[in-house]
N, C-alpha and C. Protein backbone atom coordinates (compact mmCIF):
# COMPACT_ATOMS: atom_id res chain seq x y z
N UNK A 1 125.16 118.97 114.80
CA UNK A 1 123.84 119.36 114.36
C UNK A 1 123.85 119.74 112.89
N UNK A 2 124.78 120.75 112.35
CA UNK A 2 124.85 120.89 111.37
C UNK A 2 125.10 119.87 110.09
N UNK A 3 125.90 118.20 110.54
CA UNK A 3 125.76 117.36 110.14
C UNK A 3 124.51 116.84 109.41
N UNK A 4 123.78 117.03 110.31
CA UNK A 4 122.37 115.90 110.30
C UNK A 4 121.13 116.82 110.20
N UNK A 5 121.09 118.68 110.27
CA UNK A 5 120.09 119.20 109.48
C UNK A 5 120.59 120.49 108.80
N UNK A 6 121.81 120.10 108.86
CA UNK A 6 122.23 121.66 107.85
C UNK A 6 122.80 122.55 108.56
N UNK A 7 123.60 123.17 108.17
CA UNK A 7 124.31 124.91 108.27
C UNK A 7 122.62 125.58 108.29
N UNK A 8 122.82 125.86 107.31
CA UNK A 8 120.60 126.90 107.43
C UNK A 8 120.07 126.65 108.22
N UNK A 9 119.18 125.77 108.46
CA UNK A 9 118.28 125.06 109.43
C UNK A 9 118.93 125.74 110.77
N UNK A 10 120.65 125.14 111.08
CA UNK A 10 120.70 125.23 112.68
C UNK A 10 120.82 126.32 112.74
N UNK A 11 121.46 127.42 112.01
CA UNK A 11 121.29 129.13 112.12
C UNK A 11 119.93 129.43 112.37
N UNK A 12 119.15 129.08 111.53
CA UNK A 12 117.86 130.01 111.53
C UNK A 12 117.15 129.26 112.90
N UNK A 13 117.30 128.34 113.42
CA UNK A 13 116.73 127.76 114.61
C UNK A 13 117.24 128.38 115.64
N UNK A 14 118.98 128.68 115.61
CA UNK A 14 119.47 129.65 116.82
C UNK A 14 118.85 131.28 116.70
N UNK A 15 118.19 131.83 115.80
CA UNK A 15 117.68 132.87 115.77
C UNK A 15 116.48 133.00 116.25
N UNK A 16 116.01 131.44 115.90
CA UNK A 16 114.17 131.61 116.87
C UNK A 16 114.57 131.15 118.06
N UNK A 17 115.18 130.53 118.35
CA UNK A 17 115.53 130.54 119.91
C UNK A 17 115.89 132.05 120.37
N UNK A 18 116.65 132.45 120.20
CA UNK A 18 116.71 133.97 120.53
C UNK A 18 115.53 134.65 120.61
N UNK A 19 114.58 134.19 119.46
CA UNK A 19 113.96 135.57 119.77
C UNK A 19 112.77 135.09 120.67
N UNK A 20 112.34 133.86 121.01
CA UNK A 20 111.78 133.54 121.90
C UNK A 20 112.26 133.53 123.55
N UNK A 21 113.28 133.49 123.45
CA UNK A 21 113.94 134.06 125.04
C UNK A 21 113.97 135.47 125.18
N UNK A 22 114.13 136.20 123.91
CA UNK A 22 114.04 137.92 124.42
C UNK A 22 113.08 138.29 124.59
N UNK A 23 111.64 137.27 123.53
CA UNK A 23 110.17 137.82 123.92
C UNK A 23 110.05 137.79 125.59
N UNK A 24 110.82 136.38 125.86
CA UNK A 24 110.76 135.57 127.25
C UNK A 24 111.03 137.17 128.40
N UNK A 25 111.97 137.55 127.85
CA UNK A 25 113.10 138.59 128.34
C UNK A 25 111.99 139.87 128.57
N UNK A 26 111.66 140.19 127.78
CA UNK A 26 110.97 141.33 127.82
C UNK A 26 109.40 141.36 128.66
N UNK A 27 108.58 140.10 128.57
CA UNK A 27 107.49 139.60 129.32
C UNK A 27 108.15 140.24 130.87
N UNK A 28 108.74 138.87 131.13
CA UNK A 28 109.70 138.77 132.51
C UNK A 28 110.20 140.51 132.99
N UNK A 29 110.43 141.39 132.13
CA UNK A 29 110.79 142.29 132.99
C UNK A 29 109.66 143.30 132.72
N UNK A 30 108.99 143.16 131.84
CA UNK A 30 107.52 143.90 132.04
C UNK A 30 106.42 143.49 133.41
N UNK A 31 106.17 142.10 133.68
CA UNK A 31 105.39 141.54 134.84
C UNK A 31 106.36 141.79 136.12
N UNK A 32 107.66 142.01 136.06
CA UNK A 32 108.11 142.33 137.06
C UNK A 32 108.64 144.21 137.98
N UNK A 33 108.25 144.86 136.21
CA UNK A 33 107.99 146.11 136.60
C UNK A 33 106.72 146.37 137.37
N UNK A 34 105.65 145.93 136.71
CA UNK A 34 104.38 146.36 136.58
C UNK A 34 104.07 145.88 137.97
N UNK A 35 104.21 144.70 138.64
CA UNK A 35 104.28 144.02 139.84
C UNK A 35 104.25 144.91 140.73
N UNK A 36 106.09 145.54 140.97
CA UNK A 36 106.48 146.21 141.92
C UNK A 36 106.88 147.33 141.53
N UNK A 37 106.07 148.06 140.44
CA UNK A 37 106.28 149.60 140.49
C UNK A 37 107.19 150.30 141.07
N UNK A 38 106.35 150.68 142.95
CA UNK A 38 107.02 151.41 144.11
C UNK A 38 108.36 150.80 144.14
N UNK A 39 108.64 149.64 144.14
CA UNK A 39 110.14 149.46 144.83
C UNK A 39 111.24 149.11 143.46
N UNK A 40 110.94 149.35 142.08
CA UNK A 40 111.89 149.36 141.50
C UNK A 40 112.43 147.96 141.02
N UNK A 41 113.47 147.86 140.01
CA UNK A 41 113.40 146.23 139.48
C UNK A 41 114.39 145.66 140.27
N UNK A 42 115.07 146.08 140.81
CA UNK A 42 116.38 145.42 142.13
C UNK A 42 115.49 144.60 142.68
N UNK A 43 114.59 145.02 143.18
CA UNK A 43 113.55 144.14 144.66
C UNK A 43 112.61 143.52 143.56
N UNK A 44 112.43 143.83 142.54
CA UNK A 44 111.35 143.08 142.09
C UNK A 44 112.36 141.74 141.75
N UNK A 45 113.38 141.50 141.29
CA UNK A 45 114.00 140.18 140.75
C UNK A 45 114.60 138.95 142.43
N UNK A 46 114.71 140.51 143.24
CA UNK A 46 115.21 139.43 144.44
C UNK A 46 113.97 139.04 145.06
N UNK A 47 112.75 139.14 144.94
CA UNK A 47 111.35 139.18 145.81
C UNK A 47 110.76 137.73 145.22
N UNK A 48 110.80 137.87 143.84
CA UNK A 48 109.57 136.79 143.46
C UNK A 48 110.39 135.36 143.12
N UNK A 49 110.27 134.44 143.33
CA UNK A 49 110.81 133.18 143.13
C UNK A 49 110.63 132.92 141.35
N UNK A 50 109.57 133.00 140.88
CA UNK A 50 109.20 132.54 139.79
C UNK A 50 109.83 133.15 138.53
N UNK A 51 110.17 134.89 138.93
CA UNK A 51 110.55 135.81 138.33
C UNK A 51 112.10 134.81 138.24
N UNK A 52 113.14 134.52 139.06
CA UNK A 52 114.21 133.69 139.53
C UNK A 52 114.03 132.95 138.50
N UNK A 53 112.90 131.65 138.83
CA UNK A 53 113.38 130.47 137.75
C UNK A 53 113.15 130.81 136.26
N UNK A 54 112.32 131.76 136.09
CA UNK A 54 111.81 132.00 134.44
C UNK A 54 113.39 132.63 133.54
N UNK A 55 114.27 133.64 134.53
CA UNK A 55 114.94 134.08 134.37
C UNK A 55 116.18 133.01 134.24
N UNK A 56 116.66 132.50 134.73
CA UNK A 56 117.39 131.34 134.31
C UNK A 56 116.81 130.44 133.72
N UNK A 57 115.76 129.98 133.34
CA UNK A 57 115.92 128.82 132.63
C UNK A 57 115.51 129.84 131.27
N UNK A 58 115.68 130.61 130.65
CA UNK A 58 116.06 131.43 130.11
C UNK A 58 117.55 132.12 129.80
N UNK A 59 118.42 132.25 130.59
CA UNK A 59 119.37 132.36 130.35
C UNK A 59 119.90 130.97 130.16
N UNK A 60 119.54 129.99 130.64
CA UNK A 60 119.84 128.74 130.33
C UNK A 60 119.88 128.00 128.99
N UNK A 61 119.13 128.70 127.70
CA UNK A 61 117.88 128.31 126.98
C UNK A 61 118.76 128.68 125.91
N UNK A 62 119.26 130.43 126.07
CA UNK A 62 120.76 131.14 125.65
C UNK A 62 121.57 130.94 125.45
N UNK A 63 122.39 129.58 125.95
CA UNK A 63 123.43 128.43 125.57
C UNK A 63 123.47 128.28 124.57
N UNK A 64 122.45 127.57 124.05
CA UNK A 64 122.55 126.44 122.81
C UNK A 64 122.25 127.65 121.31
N UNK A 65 122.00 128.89 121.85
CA UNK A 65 122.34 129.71 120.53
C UNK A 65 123.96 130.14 120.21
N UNK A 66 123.67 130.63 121.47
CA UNK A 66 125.43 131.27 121.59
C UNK A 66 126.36 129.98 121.42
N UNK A 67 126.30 128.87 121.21
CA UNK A 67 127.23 127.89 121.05
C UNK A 67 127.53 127.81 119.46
N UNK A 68 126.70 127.74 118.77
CA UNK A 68 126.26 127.83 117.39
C UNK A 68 126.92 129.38 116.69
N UNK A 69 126.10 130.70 117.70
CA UNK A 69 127.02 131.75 117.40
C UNK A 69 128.96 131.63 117.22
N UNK A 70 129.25 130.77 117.89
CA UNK A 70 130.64 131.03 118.22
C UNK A 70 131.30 130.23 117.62
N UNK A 71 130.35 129.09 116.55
CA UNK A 71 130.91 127.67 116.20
C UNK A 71 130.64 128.00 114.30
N UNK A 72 129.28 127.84 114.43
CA UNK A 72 128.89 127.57 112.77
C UNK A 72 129.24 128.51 111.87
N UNK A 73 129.48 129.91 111.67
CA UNK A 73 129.70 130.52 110.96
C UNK A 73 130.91 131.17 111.03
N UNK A 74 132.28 130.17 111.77
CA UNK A 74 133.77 129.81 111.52
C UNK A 74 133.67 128.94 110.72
N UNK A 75 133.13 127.90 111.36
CA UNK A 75 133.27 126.66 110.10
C UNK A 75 132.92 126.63 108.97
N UNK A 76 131.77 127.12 108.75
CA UNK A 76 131.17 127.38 107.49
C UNK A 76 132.40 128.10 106.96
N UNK A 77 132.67 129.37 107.14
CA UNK A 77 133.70 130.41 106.65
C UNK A 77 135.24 129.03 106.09
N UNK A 78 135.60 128.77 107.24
CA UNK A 78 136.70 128.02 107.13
C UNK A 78 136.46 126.92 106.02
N UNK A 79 135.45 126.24 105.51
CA UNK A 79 135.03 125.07 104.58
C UNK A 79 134.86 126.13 103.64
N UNK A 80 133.87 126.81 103.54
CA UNK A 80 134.29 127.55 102.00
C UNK A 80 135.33 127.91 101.56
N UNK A 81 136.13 128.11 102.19
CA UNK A 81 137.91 128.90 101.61
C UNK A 81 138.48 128.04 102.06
N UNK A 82 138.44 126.50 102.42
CA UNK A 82 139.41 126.28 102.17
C UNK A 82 140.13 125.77 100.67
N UNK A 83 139.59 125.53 99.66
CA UNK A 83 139.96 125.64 98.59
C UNK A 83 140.56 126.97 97.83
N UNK A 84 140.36 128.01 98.53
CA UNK A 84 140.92 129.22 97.75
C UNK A 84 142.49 129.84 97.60
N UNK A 85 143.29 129.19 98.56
CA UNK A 85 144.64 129.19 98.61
C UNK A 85 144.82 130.19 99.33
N UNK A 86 144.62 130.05 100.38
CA UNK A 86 145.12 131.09 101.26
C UNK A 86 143.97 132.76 101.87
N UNK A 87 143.02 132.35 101.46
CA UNK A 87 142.05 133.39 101.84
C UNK A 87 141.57 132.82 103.20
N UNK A 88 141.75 131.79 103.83
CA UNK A 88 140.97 131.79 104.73
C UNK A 88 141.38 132.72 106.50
N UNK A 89 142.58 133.43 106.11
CA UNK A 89 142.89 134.35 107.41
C UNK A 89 141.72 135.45 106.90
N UNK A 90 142.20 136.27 105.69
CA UNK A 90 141.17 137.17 105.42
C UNK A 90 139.93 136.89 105.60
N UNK A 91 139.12 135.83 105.15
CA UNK A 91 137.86 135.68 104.96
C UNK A 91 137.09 135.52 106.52
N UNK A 92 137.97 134.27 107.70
CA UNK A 92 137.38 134.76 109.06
C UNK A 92 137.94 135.86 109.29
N UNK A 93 138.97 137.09 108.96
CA UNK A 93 139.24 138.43 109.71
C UNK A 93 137.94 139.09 109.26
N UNK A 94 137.20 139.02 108.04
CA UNK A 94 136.06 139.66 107.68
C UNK A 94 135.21 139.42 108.52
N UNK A 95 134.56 138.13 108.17
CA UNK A 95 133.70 137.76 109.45
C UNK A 95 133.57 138.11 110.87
N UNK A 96 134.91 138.36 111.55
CA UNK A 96 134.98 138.92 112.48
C UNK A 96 134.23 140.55 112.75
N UNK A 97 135.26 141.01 111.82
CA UNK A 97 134.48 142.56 111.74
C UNK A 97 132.86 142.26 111.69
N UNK A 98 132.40 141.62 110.68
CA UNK A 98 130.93 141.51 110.30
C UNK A 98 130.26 141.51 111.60
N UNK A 99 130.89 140.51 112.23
CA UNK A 99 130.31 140.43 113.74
C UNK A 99 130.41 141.17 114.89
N UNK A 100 131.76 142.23 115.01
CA UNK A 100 131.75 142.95 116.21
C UNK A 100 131.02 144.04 115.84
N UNK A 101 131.16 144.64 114.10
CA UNK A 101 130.93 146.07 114.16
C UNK A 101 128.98 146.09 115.02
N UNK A 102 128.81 145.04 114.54
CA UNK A 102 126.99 145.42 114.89
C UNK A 102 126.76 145.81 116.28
N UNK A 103 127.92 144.59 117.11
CA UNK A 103 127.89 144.53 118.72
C UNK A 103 128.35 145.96 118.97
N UNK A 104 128.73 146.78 118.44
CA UNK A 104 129.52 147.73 118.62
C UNK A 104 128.46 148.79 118.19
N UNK A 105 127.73 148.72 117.37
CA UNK A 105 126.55 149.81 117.16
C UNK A 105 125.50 149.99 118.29
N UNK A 106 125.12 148.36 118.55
CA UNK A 106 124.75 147.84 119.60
C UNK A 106 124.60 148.52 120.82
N UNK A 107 126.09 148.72 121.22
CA UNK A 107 126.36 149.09 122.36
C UNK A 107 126.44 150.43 122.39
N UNK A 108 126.74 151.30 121.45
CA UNK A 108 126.73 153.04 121.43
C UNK A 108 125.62 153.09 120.96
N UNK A 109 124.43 152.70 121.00
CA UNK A 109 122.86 152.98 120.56
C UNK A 109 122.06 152.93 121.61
N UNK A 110 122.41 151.68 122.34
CA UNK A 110 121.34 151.52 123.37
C UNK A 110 121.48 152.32 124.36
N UNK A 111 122.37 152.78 125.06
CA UNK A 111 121.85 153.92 126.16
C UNK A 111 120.82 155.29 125.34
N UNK A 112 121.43 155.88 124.08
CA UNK A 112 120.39 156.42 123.73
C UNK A 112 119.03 156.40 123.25
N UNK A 113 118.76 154.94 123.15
CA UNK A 113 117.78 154.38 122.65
C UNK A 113 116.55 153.76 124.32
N UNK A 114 117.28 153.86 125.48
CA UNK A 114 116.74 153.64 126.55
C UNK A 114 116.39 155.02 127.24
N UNK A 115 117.20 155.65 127.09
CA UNK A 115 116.82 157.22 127.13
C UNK A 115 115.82 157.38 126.63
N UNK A 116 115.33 157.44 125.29
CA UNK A 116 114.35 157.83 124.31
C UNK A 116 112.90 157.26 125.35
N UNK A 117 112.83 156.41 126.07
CA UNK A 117 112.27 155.15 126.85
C UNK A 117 112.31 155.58 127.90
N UNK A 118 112.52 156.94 128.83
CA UNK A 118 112.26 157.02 130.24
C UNK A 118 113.83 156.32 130.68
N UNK A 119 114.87 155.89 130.14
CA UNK A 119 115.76 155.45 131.20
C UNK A 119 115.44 153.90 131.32
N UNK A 120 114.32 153.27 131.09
CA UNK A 120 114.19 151.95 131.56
C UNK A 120 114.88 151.11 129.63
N UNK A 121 114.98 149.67 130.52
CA UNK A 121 116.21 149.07 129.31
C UNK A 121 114.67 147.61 128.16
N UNK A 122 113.78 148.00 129.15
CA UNK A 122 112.38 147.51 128.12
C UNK A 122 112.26 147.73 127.00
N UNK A 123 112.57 149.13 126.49
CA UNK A 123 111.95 149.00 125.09
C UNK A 123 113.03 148.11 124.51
N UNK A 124 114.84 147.91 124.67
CA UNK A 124 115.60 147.28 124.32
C UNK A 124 115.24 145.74 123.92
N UNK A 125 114.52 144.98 125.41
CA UNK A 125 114.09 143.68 125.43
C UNK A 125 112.85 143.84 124.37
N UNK A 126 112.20 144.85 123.96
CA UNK A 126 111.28 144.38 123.14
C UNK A 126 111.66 144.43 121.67
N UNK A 127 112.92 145.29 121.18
CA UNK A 127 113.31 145.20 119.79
C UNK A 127 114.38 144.30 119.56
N UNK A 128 114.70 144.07 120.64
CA UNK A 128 115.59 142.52 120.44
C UNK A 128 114.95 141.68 119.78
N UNK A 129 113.79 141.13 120.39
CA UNK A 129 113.06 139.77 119.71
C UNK A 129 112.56 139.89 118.37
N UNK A 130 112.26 140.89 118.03
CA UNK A 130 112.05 141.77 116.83
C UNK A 130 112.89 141.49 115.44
N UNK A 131 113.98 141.63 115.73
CA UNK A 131 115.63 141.70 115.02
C UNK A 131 115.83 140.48 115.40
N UNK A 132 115.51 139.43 115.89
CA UNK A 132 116.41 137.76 116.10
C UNK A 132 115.15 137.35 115.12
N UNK A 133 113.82 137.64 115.09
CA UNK A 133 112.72 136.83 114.41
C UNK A 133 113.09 137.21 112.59
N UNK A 134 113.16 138.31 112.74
CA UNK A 134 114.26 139.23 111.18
C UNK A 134 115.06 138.40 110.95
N UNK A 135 116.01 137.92 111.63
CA UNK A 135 116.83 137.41 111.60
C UNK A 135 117.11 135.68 110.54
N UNK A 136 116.07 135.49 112.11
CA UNK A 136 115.48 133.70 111.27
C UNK A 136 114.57 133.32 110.34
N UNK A 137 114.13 134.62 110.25
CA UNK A 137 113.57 134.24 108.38
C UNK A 137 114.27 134.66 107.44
N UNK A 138 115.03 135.68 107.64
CA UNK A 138 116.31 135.49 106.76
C UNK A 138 117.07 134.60 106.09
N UNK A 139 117.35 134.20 107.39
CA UNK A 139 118.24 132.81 107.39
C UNK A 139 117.46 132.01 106.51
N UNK A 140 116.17 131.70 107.07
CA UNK A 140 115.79 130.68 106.14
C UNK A 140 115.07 130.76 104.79
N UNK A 141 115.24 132.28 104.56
CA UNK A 141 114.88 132.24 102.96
C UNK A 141 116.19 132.74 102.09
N UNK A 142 117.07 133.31 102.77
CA UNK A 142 118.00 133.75 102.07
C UNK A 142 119.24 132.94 102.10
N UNK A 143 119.69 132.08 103.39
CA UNK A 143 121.20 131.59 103.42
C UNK A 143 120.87 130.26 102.29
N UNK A 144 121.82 129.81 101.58
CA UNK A 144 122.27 129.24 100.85
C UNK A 144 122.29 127.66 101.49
N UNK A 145 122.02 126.63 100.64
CA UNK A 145 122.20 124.87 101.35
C UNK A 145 123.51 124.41 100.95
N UNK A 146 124.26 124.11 102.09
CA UNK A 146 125.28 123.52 102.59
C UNK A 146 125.33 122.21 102.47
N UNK A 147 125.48 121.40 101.28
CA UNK A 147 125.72 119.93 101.69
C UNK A 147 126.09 119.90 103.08
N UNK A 148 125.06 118.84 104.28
CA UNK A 148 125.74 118.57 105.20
C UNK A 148 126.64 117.31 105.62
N UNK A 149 127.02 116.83 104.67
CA UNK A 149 128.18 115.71 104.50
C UNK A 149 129.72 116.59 104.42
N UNK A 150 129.56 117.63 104.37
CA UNK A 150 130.67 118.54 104.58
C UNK A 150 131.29 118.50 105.79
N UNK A 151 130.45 118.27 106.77
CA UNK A 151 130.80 118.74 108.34
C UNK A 151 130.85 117.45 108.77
N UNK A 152 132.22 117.08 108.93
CA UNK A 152 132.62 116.07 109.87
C UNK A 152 133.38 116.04 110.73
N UNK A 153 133.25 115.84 111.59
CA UNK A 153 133.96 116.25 112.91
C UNK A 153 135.79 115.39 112.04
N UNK A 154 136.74 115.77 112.67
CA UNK A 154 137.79 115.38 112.67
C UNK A 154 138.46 115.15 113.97
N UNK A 155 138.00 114.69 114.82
CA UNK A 155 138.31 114.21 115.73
C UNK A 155 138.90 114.36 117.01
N UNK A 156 139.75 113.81 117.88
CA UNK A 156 140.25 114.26 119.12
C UNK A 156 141.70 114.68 118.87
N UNK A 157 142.66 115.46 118.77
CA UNK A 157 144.01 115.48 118.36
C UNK A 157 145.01 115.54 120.09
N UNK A 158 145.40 114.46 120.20
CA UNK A 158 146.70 114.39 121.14
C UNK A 158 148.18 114.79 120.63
N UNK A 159 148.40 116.00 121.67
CA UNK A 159 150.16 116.06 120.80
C UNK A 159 150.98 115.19 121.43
C-alpha cells in the first residue's frame, strides 16, 4: 500500500479507520447499555445478535490498522537510517519507546479516568475516537512525503 499511495496517506487512513471503529465502539456500547440498563453489559452483548455482528465486524475492521501499526513505521524508520551507518538499532530502539511509553500511560490512566465516569469504560470508547481523528489529521498535515518508489518489497528469502 505504501508503494502505490504513500507512507502519509496509509498512516493517516489507519488513523481514520480507528477512529471510526471506536466511534463504532462507543455507539455499540452506549445502545447496548441504554437497552439493558437492569441486567448490565454481560447480558446485554450475549442477548442481542446485532450487538454480536456490529461488534466483530468491527473488530474485524481493526486488522487492517493494526497491520500498518506493526509494519509502516519500522520500515519507514529502517529506510531512513539506513544510510546513516549504523543508527538503525538506536533509531527503531527509539521508536519503540515512542510507542510503548503512550500504551503505558494508557494503561495507568484509564482505570482512573473510568472511575472519574461511574466505573463504566464509555467515557474511554468516547475519547478514543477523539485522539485517532487528532491523530489523522496530523498525519496528514504534518508527516512528511515519502517517495513511494522507496518501498519495494524484497522478496521471499529461502535459507
Amino acid at each position: 500500500m505504501c508503494q502505490r499511495m504513500g507512507a502519509r496517506l496509509v498512516w493517516a487512513m489507519s488513523n481514520f479507520i480507528v477512529f471510526a471503529c471506536m466511534a463504532g465502539t462507543a455507539i455499540i456500547s452506549l445502545v447496548s447499555v441504554n437497552k439493558y440498563i437492569t441486567e448490565g453489559i454481560q447480558q446485554a452483548i450475549g442477548e442481542n445478535r446485532a450487538i454480536k455482528i456490529a461488534s466483530l465486524v468491527i473488530f474485524a475492521l481493526l486488522g487492517f490498522p493494526l497491520s500498518i501499526t506493526y509494519s509502516v513505521p519500522f520500515s519507514i524508520t529502517a529506510d531512513l537510517t539506513a544510510d546513516t551507518g549504523g543508527g538503525q538499532g538506536l533509531a527503531i530502539g527509539v521508536l519503540n519507546l515512542a510507542i510503548v511509553i503512550p500504551q503505558m500511560i494508557v494503561s495507568l490512566g484509564a482505570g482512573p479516568w473510568d472511575a472519574l465516569f461511574s466505573g463504566g469504560n464509555i467515557p474511554a470508547f468516547v475519547l478514543a475516537p477523539l485522539f485517532a481523528l487528532a491523530a489523522g489529521v496530523t498525519a496528514t498535515l504534518k508527516l512528511p512525503n515519502l517517495s513511494s518508489g522507496s518501498f519495494k518489497s524484497s522478496g521471499f528469502h529461502f535459507g
